[in-house]
N, C-alpha and C. Protein backbone atom coordinates (compact mmCIF):
# COMPACT_ATOMS: atom_id res chain seq x y z
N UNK A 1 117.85 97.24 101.20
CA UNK A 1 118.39 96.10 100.49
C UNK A 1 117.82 96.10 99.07
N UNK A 2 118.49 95.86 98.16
CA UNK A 2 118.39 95.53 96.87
C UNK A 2 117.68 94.48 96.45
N UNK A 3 117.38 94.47 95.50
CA UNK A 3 116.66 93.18 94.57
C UNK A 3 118.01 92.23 94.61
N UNK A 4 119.07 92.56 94.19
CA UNK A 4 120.57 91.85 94.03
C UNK A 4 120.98 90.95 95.55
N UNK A 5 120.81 91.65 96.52
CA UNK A 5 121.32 91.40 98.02
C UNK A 5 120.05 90.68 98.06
N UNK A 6 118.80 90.75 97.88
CA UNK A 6 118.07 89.61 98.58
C UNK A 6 118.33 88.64 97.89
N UNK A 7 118.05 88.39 96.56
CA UNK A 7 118.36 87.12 95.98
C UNK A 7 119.66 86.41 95.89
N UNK A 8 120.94 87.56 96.38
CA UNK A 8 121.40 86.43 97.47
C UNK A 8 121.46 85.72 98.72
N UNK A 9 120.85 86.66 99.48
CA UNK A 9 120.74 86.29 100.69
C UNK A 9 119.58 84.90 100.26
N UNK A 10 118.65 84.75 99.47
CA UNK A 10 117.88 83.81 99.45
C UNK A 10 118.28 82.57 99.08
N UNK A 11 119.27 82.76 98.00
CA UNK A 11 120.50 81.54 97.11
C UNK A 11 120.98 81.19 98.59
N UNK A 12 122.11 81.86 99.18
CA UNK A 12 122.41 81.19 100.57
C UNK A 12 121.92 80.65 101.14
N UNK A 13 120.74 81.25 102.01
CA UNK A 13 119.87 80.45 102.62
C UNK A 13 118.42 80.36 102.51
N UNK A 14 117.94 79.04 102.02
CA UNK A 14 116.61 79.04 101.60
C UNK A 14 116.06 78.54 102.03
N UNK A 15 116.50 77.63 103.42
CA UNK A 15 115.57 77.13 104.22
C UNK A 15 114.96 78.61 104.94
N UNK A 16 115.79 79.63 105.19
CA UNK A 16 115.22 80.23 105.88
C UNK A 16 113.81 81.19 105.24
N UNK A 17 113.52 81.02 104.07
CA UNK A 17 112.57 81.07 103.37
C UNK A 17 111.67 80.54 102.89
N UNK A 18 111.62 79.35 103.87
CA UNK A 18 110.77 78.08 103.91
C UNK A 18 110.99 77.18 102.33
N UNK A 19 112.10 77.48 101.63
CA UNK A 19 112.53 76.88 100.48
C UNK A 19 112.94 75.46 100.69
N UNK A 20 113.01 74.89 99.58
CA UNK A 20 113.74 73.47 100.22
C UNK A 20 114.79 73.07 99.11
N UNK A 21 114.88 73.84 97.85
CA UNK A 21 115.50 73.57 96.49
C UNK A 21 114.84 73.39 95.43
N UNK A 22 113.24 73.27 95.90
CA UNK A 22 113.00 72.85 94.44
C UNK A 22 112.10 73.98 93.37
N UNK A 23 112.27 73.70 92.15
CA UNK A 23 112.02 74.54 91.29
C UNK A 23 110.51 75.35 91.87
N UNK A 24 109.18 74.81 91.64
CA UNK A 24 107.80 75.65 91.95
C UNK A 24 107.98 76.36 93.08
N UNK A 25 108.51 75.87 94.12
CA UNK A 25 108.23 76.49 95.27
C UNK A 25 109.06 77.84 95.00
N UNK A 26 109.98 77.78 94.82
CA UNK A 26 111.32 79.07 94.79
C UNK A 26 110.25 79.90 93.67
N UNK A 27 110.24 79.66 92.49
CA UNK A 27 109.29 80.47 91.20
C UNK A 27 107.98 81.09 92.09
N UNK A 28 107.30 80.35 92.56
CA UNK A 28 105.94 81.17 93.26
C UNK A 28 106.55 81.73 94.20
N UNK A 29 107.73 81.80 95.17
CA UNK A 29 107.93 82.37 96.14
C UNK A 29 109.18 83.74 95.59
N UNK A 30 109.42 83.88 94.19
CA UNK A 30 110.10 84.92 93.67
C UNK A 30 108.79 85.75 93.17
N UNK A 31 107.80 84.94 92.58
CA UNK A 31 106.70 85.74 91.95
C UNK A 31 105.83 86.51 93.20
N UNK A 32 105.43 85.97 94.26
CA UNK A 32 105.32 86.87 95.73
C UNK A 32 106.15 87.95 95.91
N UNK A 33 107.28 87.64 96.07
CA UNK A 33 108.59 88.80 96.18
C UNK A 33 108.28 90.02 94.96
N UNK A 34 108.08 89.53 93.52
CA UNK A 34 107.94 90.41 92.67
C UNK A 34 106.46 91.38 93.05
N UNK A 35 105.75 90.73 93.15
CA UNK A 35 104.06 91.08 93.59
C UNK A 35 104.50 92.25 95.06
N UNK A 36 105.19 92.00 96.05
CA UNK A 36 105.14 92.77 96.99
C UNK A 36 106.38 94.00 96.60
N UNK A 37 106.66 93.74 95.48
CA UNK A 37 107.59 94.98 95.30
C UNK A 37 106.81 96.14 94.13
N UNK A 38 105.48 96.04 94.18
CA UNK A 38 104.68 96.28 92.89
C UNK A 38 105.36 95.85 91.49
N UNK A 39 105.47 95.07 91.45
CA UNK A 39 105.64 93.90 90.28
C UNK A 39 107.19 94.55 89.71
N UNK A 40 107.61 95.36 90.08
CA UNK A 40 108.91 95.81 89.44
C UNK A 40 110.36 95.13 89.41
N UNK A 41 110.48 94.26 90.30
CA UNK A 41 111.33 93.54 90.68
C UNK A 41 111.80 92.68 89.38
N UNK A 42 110.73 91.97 88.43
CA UNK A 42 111.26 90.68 87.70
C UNK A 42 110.98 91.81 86.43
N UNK A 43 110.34 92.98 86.41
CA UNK A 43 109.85 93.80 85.27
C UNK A 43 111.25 93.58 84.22
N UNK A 44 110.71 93.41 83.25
CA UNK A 44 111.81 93.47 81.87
C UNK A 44 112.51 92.03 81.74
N UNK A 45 112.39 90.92 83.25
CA UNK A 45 113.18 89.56 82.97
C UNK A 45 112.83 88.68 82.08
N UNK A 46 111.59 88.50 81.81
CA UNK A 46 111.37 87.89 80.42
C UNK A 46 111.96 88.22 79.01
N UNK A 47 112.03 89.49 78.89
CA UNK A 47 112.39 90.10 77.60
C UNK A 47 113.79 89.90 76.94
N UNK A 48 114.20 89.92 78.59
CA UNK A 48 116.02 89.51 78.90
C UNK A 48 116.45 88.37 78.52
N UNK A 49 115.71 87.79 79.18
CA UNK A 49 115.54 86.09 78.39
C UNK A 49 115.63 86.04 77.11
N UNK A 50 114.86 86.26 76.52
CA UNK A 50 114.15 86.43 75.18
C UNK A 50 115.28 87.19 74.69
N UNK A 51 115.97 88.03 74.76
CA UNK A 51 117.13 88.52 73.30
C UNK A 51 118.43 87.84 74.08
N UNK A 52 118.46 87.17 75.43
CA UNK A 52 119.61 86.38 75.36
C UNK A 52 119.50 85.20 74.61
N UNK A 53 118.38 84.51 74.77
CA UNK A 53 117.78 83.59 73.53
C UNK A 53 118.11 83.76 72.39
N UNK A 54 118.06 84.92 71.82
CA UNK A 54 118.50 85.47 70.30
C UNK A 54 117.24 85.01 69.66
N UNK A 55 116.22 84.82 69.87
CA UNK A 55 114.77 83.83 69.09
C UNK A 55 113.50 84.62 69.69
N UNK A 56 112.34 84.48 68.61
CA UNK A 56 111.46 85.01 69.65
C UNK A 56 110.69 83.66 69.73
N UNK A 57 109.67 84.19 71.35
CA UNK A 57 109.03 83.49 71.57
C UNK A 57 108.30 83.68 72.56
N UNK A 58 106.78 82.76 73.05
CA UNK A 58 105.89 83.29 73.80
C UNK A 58 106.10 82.78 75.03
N UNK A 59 107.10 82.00 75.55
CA UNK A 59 107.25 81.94 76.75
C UNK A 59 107.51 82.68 77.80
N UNK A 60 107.11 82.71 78.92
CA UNK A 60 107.27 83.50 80.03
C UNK A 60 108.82 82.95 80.97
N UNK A 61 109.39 83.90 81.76
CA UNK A 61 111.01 83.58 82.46
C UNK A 61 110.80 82.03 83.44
N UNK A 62 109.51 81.50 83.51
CA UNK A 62 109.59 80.37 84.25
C UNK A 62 110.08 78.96 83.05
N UNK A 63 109.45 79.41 82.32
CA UNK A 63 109.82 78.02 80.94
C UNK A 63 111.06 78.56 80.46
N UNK A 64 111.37 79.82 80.23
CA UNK A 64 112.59 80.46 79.69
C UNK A 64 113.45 80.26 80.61
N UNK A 65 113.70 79.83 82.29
CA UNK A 65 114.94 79.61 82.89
C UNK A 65 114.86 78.16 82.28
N UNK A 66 114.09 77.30 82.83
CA UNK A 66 114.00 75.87 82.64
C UNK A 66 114.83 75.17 81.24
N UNK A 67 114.46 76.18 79.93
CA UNK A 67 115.12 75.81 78.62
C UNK A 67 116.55 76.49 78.76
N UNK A 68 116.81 77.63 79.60
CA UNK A 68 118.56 77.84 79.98
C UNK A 68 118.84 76.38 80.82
N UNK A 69 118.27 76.41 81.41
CA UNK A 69 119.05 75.17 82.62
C UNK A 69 119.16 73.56 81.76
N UNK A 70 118.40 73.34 80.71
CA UNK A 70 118.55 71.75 80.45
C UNK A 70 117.73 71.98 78.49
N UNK A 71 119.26 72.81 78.11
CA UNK A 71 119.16 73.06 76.50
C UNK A 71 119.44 72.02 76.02
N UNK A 72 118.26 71.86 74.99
CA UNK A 72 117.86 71.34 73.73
C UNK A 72 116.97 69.95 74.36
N UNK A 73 116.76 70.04 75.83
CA UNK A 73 115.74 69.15 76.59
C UNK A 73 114.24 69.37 76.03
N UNK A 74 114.24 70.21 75.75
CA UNK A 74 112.56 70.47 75.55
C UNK A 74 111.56 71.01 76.98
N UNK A 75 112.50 70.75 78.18
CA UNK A 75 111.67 71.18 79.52
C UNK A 75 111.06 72.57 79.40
N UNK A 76 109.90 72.73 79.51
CA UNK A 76 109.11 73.79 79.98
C UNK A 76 108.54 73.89 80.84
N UNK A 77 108.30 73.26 81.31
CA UNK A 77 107.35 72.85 82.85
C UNK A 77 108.01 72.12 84.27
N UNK A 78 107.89 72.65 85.34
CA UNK A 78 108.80 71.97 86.08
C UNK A 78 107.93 70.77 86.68
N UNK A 79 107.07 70.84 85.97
CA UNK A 79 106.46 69.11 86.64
C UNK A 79 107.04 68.11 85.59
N UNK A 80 107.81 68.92 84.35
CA UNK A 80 108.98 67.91 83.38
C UNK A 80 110.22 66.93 84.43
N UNK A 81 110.60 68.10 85.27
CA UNK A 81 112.03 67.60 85.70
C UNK A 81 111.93 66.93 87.20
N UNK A 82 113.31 66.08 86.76
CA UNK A 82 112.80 65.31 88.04
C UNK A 82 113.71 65.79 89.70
N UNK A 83 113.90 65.77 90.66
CA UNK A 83 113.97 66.14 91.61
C UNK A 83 115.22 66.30 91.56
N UNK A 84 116.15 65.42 91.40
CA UNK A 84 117.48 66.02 91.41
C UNK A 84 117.54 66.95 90.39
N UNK A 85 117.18 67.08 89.52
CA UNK A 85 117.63 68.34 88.74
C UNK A 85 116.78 69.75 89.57
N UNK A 86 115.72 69.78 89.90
CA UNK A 86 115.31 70.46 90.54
C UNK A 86 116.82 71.70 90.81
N UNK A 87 117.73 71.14 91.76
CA UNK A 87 118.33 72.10 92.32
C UNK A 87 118.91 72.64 91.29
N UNK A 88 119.70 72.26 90.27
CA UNK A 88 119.97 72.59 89.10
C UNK A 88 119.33 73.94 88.41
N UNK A 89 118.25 73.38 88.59
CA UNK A 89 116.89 74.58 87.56
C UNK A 89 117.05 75.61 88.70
N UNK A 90 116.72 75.28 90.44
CA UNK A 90 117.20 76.55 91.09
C UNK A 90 118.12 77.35 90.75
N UNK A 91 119.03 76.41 90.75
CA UNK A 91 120.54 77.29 90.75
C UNK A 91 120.54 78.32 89.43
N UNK A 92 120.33 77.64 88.11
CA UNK A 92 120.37 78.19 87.49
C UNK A 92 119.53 79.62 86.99
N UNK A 93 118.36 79.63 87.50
CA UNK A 93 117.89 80.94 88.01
C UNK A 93 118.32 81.89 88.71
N UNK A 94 118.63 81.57 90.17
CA UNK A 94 119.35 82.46 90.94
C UNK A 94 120.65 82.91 89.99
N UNK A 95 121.82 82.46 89.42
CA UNK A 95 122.37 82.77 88.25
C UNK A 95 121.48 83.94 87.29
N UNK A 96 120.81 83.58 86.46
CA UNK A 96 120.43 84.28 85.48
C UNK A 96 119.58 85.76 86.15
N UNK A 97 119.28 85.66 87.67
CA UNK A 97 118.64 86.52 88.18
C UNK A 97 119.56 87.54 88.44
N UNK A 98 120.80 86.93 88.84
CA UNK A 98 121.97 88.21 89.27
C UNK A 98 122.44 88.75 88.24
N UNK A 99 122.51 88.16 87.20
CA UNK A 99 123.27 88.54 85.87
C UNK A 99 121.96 89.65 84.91
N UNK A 100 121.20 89.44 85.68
CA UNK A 100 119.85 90.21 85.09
C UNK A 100 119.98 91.43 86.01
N UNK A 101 119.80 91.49 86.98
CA UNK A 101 119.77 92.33 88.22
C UNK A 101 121.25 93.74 87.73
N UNK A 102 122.50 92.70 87.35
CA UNK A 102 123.73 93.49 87.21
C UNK A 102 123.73 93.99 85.82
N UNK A 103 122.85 94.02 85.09
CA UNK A 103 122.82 94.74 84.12
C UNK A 103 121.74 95.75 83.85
N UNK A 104 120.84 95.29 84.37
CA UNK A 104 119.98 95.95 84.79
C UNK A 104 120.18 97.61 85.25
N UNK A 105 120.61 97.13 86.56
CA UNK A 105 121.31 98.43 87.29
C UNK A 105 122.53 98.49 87.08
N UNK A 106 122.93 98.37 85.63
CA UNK A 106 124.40 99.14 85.18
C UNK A 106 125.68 98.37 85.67
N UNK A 107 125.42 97.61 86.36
CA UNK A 107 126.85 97.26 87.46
C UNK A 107 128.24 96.41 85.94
């Protein structure tokens, strides 16, 4: 299985990944996933960020999804947002992860 096929299989179902929707838990539990793949998995997603941004800057892909998901908010931190958006900031990761993933590997 792919980096692509798990993170959908995880978008589908995330209870079965002890997920529940909300932003920290899913981020530390992608950053595990990256860690057990010897870190190669998210390798280059910041950077991706960063020239889809068109700007530079020192943020890392956890503040860099957060400012895709709720632009010109100022959110960087997900102890910013409040629970219903939560799924939002998920979603919108799993998004930017596949679209990262499919270019990535050429698709």
């Amino acid at each position: 299985m792919n980096d692509k096929e798990f993170i959908e299989q995880v978008r589908a179902r995330p209870g079965l990944y002890g997920l529940d929707g909300s932003y920290y838990p899913t981020v530390t539990f992608l950053i595990g996933y990256d860690l057990g793949r010897s870190a190669g998995s998210l390798r280059g997603f910041t950077e991706w960020l960063v020239a889809r941004k068109g700007e530079e800057t020192n943020l890392n892909w956890i503040a860099l999804v957060l400012e895709e998901a709720f632009p010109g908010a100022g959110i960087r931190h997900w102890g910013s947002i409040e629970k219903k958006q939560e799924r939002h900031a998920v979603n919108c990761l799993f998004s930017l992860l596949l679209e990262f993933f499919d270019e990535r590997d050429g698709v």
